[in-house]
N, C-alpha and C. Protein backbone atom coordinates (compact mmCIF):
# COMPACT_ATOMS: atom_id res chain seq x y z
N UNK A 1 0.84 -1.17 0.00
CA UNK A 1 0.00 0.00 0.00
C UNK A 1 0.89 1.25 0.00
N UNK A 2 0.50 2.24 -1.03
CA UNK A 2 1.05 3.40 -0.80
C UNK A 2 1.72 4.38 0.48
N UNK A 3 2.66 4.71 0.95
CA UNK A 3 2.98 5.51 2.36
C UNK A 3 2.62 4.63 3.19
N UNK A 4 2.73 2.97 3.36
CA UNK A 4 2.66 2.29 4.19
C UNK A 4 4.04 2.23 4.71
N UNK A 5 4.65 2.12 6.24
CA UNK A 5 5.51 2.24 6.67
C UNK A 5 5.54 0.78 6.81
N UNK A 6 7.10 0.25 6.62
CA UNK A 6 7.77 -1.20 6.30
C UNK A 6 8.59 -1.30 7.77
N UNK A 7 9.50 -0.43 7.95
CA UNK A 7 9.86 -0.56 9.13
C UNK A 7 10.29 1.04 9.41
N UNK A 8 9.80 1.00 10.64
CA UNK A 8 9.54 1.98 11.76
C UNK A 8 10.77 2.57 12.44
N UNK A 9 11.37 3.77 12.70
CA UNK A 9 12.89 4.31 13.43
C UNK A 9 12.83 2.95 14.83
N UNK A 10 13.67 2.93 15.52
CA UNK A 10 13.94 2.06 16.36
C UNK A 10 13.44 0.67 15.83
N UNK A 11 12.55 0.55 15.23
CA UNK A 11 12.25 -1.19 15.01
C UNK A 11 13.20 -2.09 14.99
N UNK A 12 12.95 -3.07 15.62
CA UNK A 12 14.00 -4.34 15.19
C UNK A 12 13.85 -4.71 13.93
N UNK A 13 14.79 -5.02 12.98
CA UNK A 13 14.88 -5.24 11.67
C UNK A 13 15.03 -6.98 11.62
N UNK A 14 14.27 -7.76 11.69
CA UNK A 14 14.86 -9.26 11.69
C UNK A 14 15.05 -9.82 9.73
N UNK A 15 14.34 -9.10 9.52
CA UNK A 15 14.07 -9.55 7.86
C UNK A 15 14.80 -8.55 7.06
N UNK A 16 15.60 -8.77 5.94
CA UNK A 16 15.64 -7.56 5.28
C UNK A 16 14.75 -7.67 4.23
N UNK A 17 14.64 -6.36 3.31
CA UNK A 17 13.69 -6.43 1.94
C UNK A 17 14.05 -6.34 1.01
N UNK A 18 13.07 -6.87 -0.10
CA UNK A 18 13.30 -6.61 -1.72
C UNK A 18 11.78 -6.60 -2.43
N UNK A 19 11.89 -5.11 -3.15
CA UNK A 19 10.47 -4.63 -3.20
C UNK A 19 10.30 -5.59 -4.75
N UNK A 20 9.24 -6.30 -4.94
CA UNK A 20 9.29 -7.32 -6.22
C UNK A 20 8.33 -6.47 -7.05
N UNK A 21 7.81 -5.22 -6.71
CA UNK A 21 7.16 -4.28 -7.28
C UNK A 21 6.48 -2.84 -6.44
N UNK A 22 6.98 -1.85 -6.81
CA UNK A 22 6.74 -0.49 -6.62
C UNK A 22 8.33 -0.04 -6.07
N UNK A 23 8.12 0.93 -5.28
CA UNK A 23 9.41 1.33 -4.52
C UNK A 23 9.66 1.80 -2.99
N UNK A 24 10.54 1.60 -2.65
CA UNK A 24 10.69 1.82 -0.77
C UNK A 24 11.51 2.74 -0.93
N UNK A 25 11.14 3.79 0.25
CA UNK A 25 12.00 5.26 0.20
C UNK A 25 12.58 5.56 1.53
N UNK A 26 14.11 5.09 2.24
CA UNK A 26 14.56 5.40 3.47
C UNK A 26 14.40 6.87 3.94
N UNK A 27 14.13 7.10 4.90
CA UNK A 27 14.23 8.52 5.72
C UNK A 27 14.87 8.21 6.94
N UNK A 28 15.78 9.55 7.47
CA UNK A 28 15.77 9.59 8.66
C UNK A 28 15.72 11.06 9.07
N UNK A 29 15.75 11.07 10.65
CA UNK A 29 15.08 12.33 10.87
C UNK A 29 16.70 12.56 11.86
N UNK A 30 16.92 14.08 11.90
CA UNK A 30 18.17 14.85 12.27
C UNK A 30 17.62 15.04 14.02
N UNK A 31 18.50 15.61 14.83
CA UNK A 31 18.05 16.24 16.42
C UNK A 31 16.87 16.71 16.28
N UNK A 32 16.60 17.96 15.48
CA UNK A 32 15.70 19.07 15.10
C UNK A 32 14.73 18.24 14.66
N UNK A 33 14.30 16.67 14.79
CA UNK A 33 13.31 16.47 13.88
C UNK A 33 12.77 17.10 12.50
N UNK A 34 13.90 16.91 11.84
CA UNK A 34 13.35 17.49 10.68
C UNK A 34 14.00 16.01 9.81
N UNK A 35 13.01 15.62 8.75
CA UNK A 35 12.97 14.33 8.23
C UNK A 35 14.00 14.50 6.81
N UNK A 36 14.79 13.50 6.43
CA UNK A 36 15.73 13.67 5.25
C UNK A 36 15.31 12.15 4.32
N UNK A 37 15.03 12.50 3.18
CA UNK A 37 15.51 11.83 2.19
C UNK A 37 16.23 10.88 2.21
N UNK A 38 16.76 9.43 2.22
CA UNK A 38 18.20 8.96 1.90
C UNK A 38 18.26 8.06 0.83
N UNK A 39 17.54 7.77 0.61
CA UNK A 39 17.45 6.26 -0.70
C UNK A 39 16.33 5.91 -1.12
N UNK A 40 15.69 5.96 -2.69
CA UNK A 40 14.99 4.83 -2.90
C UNK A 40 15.14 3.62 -3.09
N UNK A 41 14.84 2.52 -3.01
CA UNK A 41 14.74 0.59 -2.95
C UNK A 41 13.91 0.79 -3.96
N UNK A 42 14.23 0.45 -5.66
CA UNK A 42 13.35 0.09 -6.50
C UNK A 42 13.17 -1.34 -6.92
N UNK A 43 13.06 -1.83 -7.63
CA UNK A 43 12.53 -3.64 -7.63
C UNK A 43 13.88 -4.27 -7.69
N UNK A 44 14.27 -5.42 -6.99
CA UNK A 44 15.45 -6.11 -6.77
C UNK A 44 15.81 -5.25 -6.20
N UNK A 45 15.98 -4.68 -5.67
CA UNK A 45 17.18 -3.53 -4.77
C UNK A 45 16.99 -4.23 -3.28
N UNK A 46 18.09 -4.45 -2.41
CA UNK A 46 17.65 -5.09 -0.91
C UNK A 46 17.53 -3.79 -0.26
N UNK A 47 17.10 -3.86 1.10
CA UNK A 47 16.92 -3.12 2.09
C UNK A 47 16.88 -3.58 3.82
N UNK A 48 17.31 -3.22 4.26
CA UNK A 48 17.48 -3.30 5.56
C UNK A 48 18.43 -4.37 6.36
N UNK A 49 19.21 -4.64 5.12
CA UNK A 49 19.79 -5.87 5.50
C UNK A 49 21.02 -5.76 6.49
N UNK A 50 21.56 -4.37 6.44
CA UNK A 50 22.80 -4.44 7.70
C UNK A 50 21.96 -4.52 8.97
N UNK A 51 20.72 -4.09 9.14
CA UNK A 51 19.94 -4.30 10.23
C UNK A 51 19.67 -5.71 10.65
N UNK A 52 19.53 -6.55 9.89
CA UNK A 52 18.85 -7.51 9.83
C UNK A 52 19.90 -8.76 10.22
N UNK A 53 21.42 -8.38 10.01
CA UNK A 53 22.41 -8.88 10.53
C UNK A 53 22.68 -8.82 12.04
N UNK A 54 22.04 -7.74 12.55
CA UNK A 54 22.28 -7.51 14.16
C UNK A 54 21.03 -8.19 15.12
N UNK A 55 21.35 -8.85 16.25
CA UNK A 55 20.13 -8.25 17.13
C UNK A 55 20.63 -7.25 17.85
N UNK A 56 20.97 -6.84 17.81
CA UNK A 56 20.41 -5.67 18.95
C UNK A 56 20.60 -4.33 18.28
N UNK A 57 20.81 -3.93 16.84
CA UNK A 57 21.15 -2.97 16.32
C UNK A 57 19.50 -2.11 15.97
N UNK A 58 19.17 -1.13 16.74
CA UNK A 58 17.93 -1.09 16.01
C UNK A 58 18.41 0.65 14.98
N UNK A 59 17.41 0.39 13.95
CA UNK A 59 17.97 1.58 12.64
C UNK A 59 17.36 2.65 13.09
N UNK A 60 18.57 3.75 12.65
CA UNK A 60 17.90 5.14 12.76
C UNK A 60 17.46 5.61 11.18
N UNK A 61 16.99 4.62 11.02
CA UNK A 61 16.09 4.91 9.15
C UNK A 61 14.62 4.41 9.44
N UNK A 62 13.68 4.97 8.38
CA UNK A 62 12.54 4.49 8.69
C UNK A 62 11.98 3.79 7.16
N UNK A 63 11.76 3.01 6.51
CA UNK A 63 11.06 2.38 5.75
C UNK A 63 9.85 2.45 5.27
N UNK A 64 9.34 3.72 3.90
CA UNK A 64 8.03 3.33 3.57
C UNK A 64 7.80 3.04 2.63
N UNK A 65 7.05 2.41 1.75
CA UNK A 65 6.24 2.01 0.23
C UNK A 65 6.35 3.39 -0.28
N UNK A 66 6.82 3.79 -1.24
CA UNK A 66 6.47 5.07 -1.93
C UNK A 66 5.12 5.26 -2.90
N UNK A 67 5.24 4.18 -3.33
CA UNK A 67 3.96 3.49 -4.42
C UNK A 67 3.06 2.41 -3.71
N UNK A 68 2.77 1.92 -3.77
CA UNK A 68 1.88 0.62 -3.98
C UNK A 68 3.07 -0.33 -4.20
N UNK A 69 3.09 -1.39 -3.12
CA UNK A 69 4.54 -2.27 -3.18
C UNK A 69 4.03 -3.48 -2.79
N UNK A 70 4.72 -4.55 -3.20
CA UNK A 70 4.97 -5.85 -2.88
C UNK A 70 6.56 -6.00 -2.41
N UNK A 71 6.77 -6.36 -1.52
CA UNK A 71 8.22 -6.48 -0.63
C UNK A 71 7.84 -8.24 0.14
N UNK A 72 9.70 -8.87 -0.37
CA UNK A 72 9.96 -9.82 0.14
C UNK A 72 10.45 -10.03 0.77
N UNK A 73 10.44 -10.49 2.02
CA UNK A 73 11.45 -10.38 3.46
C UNK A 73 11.85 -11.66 3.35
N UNK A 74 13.65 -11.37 3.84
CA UNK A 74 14.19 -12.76 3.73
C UNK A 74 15.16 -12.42 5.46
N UNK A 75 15.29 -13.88 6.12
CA UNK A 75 15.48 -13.82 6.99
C UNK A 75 16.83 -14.42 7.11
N UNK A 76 18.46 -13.35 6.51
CA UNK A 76 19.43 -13.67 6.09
C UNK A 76 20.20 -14.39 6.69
N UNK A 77 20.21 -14.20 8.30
CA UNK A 77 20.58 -15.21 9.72
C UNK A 77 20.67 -16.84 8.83
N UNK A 78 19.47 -17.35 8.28
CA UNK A 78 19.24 -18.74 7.81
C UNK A 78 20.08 -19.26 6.65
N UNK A 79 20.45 -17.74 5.96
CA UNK A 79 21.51 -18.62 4.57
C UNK A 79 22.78 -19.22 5.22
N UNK A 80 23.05 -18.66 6.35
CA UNK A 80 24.20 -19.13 6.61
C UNK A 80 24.42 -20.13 7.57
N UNK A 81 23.05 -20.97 7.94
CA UNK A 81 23.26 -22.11 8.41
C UNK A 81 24.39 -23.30 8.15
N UNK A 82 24.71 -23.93 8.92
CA UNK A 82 25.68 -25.40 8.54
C UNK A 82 24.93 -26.01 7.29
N UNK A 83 23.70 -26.28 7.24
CA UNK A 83 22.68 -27.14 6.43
C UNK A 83 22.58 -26.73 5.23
N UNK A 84 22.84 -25.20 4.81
CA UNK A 84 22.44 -24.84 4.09
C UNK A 84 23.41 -23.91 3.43
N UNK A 85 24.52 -23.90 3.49
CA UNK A 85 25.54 -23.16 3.47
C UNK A 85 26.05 -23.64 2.03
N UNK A 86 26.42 -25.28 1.79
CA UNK A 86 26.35 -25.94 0.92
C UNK A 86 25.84 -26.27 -0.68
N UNK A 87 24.62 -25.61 -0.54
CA UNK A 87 23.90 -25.57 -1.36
C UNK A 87 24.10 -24.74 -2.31
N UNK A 88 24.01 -24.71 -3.65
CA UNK A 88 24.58 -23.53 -4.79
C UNK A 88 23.62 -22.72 -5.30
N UNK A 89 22.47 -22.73 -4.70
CA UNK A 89 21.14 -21.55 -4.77
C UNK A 89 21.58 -20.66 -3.25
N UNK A 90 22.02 -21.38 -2.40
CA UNK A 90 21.93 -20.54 -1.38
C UNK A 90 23.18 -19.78 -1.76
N UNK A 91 24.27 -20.43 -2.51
CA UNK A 91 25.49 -19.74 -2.69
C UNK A 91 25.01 -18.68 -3.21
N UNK A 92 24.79 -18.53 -4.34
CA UNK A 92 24.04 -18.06 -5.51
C UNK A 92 23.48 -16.73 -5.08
N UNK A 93 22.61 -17.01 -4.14
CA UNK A 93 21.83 -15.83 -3.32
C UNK A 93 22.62 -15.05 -2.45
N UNK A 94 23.65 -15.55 -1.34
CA UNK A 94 24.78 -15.04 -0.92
C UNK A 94 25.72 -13.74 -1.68
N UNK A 95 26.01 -14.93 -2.48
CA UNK A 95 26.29 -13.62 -3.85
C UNK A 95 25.87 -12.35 -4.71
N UNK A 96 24.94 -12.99 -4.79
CA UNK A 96 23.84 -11.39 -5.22
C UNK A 96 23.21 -10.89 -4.27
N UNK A 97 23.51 -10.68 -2.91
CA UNK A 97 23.35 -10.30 -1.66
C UNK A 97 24.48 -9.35 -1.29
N UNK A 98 25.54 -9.91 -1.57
CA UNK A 98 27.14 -9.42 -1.20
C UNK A 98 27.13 -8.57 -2.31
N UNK A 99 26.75 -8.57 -3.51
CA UNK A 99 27.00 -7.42 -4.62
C UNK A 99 25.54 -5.99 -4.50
N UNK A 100 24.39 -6.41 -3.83
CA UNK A 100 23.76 -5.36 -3.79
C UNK A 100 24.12 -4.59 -2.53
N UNK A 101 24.69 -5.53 -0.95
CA UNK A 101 25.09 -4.64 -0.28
C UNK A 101 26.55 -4.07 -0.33
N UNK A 102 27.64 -3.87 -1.90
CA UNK A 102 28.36 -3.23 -2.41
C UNK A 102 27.58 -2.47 -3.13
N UNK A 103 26.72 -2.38 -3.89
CA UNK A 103 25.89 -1.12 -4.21
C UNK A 103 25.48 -0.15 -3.24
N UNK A 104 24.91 -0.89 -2.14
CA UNK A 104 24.33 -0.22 -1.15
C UNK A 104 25.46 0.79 -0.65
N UNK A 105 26.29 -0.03 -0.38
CA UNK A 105 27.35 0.98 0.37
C UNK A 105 27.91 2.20 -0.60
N UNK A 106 28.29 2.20 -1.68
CA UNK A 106 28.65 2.97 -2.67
C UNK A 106 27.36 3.77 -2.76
N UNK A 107 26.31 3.76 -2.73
CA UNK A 107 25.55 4.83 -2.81
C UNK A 107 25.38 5.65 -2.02
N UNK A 108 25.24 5.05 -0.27
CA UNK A 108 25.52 5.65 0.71
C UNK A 108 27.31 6.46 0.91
N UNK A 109 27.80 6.03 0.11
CA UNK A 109 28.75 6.97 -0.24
C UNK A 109 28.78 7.91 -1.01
N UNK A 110 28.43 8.10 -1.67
CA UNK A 110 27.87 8.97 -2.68
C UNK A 110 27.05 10.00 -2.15
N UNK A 111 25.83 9.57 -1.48
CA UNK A 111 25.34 10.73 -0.54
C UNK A 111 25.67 11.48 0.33
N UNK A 112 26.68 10.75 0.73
CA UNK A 112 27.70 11.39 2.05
C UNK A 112 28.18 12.27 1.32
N UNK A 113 29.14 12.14 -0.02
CA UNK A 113 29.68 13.18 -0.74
C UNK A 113 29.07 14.08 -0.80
N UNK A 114 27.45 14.20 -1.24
CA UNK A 114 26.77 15.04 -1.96
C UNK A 114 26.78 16.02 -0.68
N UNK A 115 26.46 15.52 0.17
CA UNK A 115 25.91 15.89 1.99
C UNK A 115 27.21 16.78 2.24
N UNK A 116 28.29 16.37 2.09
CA UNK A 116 29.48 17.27 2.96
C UNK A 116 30.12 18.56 2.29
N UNK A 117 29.56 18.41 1.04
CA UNK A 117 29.75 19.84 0.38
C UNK A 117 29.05 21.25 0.66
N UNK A 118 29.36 22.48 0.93
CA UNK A 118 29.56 23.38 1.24
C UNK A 118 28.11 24.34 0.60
N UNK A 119 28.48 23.99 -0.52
CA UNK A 119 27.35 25.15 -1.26
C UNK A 119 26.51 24.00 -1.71
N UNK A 120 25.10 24.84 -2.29
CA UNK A 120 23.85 24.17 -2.41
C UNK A 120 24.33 23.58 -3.68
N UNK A 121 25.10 24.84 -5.31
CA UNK A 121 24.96 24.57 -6.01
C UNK A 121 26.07 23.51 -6.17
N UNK A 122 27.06 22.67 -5.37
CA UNK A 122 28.14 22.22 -5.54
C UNK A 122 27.27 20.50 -5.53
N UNK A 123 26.18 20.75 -4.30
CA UNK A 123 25.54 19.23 -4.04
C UNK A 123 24.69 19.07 -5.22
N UNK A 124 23.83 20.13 -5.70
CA UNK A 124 22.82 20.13 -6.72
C UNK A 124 23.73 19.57 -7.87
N UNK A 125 24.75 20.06 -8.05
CA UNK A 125 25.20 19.64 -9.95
C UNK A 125 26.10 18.12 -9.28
N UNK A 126 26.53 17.88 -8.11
CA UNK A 126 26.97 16.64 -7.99
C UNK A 126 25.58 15.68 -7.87
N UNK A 127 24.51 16.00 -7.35
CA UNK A 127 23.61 15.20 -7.71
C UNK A 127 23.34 15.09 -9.46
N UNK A 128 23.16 16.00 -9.66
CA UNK A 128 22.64 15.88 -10.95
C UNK A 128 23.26 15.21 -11.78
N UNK A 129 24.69 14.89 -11.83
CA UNK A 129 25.79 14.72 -12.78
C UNK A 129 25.72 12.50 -12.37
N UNK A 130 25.01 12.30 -11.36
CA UNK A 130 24.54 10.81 -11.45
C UNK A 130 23.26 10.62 -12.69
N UNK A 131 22.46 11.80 -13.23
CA UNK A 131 21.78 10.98 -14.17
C UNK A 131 22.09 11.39 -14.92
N UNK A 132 21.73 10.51 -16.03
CA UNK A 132 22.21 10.16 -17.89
C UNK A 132 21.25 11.28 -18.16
N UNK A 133 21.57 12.95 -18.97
CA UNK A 133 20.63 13.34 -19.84
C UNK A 133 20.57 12.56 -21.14
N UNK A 134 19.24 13.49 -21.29
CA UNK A 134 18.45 13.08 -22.47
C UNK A 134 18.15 13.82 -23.12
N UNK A 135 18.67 14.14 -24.17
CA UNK A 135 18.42 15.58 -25.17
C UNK A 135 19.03 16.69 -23.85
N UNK A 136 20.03 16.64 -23.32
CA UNK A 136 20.27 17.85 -22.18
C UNK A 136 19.37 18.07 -21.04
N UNK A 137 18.25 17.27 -20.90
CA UNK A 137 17.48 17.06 -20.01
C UNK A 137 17.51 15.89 -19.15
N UNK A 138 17.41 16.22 -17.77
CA UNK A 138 17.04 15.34 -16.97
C UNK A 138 15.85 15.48 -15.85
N UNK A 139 15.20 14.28 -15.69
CA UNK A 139 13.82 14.53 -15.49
C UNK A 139 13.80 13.59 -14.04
N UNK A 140 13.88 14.24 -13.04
CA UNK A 140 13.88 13.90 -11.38
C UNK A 140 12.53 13.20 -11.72
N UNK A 141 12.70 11.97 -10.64
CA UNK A 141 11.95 10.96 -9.97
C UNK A 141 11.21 11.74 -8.88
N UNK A 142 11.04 12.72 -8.80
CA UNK A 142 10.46 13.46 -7.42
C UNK A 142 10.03 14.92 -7.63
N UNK A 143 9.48 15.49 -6.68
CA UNK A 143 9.24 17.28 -7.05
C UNK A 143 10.53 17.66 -6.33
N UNK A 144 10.55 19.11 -6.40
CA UNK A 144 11.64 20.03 -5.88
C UNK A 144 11.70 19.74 -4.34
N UNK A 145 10.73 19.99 -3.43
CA UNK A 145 10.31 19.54 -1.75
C UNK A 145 11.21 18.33 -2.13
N UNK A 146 11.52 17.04 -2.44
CA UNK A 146 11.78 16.07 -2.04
C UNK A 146 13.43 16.15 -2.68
N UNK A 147 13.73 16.64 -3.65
CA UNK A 147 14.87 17.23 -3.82
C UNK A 147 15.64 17.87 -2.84
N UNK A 148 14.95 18.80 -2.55
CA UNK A 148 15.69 19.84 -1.40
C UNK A 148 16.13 18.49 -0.19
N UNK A 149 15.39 17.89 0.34
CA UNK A 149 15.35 17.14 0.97
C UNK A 149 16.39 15.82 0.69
N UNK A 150 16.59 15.56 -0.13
CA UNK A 150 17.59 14.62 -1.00
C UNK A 150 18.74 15.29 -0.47
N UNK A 151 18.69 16.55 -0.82
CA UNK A 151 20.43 17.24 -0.79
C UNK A 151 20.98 18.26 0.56
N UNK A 152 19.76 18.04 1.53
CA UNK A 152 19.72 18.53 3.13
C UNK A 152 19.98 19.90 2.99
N UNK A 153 19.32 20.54 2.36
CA UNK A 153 18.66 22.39 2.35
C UNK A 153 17.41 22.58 2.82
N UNK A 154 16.85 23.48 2.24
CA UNK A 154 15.41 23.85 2.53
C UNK A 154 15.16 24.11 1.37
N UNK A 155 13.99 24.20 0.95
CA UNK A 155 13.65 23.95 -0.26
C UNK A 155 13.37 25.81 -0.76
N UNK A 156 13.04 26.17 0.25
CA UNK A 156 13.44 27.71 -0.32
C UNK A 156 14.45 28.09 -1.02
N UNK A 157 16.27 27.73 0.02
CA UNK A 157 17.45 28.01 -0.45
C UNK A 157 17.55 27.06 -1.93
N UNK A 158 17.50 25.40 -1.73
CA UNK A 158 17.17 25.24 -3.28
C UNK A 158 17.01 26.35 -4.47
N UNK A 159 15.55 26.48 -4.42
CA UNK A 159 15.11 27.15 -5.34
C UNK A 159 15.55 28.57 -5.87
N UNK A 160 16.17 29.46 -4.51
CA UNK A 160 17.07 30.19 -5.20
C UNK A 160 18.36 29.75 -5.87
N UNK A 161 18.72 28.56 -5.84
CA UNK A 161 20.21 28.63 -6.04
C UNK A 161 19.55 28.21 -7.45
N UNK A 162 18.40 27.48 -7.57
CA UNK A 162 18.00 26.81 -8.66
C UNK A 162 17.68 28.54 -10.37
N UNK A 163 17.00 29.46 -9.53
CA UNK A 163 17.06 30.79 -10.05
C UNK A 163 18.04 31.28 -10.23
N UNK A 164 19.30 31.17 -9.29
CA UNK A 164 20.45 31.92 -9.80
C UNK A 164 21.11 31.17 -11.04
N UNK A 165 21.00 29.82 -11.08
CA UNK A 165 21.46 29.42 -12.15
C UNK A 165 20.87 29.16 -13.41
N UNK A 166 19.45 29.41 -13.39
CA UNK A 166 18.67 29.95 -14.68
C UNK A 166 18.87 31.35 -15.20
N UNK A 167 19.60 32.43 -13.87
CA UNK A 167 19.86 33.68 -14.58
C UNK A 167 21.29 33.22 -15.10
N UNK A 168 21.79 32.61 -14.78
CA UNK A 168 23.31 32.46 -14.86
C UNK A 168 23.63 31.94 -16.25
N UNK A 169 21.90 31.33 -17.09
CA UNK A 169 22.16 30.65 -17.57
C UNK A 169 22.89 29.38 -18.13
N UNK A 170 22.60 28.41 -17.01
CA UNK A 170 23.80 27.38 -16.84
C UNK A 170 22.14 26.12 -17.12
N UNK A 171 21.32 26.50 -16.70
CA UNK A 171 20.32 25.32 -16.54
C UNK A 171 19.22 26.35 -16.69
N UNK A 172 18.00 25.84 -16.75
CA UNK A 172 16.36 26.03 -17.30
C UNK A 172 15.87 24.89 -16.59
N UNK A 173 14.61 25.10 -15.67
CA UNK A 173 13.47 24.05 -15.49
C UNK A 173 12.13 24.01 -15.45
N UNK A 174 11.55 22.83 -15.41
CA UNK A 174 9.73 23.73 -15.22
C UNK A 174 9.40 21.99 -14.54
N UNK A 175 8.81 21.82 -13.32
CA UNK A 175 8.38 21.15 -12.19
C UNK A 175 10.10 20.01 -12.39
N UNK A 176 9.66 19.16 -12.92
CA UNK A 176 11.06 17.80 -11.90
C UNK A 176 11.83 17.77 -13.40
N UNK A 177 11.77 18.90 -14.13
CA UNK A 177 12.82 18.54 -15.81
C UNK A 177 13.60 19.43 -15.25
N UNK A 178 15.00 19.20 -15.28
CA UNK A 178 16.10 19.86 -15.74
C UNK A 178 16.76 20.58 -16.62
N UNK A 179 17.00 21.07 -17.53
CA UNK A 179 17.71 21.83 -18.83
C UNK A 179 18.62 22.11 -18.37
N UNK A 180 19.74 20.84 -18.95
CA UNK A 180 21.37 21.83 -18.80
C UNK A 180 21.05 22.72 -20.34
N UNK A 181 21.46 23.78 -20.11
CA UNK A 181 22.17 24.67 -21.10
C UNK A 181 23.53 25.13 -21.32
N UNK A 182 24.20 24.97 -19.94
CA UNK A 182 25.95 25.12 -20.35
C UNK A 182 26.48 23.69 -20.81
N UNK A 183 27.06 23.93 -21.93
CA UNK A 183 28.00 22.39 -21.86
C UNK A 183 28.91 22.06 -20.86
N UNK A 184 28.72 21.06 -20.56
CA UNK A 184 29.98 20.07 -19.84
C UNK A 184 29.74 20.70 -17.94
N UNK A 185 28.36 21.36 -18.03
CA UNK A 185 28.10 21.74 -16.51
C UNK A 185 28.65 20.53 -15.65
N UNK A 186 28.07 19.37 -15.87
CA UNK A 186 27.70 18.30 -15.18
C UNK A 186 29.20 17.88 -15.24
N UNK A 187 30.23 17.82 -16.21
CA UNK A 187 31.42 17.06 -15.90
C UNK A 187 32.39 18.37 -14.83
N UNK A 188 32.12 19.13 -14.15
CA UNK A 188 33.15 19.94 -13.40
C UNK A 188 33.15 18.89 -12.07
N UNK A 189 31.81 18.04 -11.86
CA UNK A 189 32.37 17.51 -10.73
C UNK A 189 33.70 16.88 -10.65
């Protein structure tokens, strides 16, 4: 179900997930309670699985359906039984387990990057410069509010920095499209 919450801040995580249709969107929230952006989980993508390795680790992320989702919980503790360790499906799964939580981590690196930079417009064109344009356009998965939020501003400061660089003529937008107009904006990162 849409904005159904999967797992809850403090929850014990025993299962991790894999949404087999729609998408899961991590948040966590700062001192100030103010809520951040951190990842979408689109189909095959795992989730919660460094949690799901601990007992006693509970997450400071919260887990919801963004869409309308089907999510498969697997209870990873069990691949690595004596019994089952053996087996070349369980290998198999191990493996493409170990390569999405190397994605995982590399993305959460990546955000960290975006996060520790200084100016708005330094995080904005390092975000931006992860998607492939298209005809010089790129067309966000989200509105501006969830942007701002992606790149830990306010969506006010956003939007000016987003104006200064339409006067600046470097970019053009109208709701979640992008227009680079300078060449090679996106490669200064």
């Amino acid at each position: 179900m849409k904005n159904e919450i999967i797992y809850n801040y403090c929850d014990y995580i025993q299962y991790a997930g894999i949404p087999l249709e729609g998408v899961v969107f991590e948040t966590m929230i700062n001192s100030s309670h103010n809520e951040y952006g951190v990842r979408n989980y689109n189909e095959g993508e795992i989730f919660g699985d460094e949690y799901s390795f601990s007992n006693s680790e509970r997450p400071v992320s919260q887990f919801v359906s963004r869409t309308n989702s089907t999510v498969l919980f697997l209870k990873i503790s069990t691949l690595f039984n004596p019994r089952t360790v053996n087996c070349p499906r369980v290998t198999k799964l191990i493996q493409n387990l170990l390569q999405e939580s190397y994605a995982n981590n590399l993305s959460q690196n990546k955000n960290i990057y975006i996060l520790i930079q200084k100016q708005i417009r330094s995080r904005l064109i390092i975000y931006l410069s992860r998607f492939e344009p298209k005809n010089n356009t790129i067309t966000l998965p989200f509105n501006r509010s969830e942007l701002a939020n992606r790149l830990g501003v306010e969506r006010s400061a956003l939007s000016r920095e987003l104006s200064r660089m339409k006067a600046e003529h470097l970019i053009d937008f109208q709701k979640n499209k992008i227009y680079i107009l300078k060449k090679n904006l996106l490669d200064l990162v």
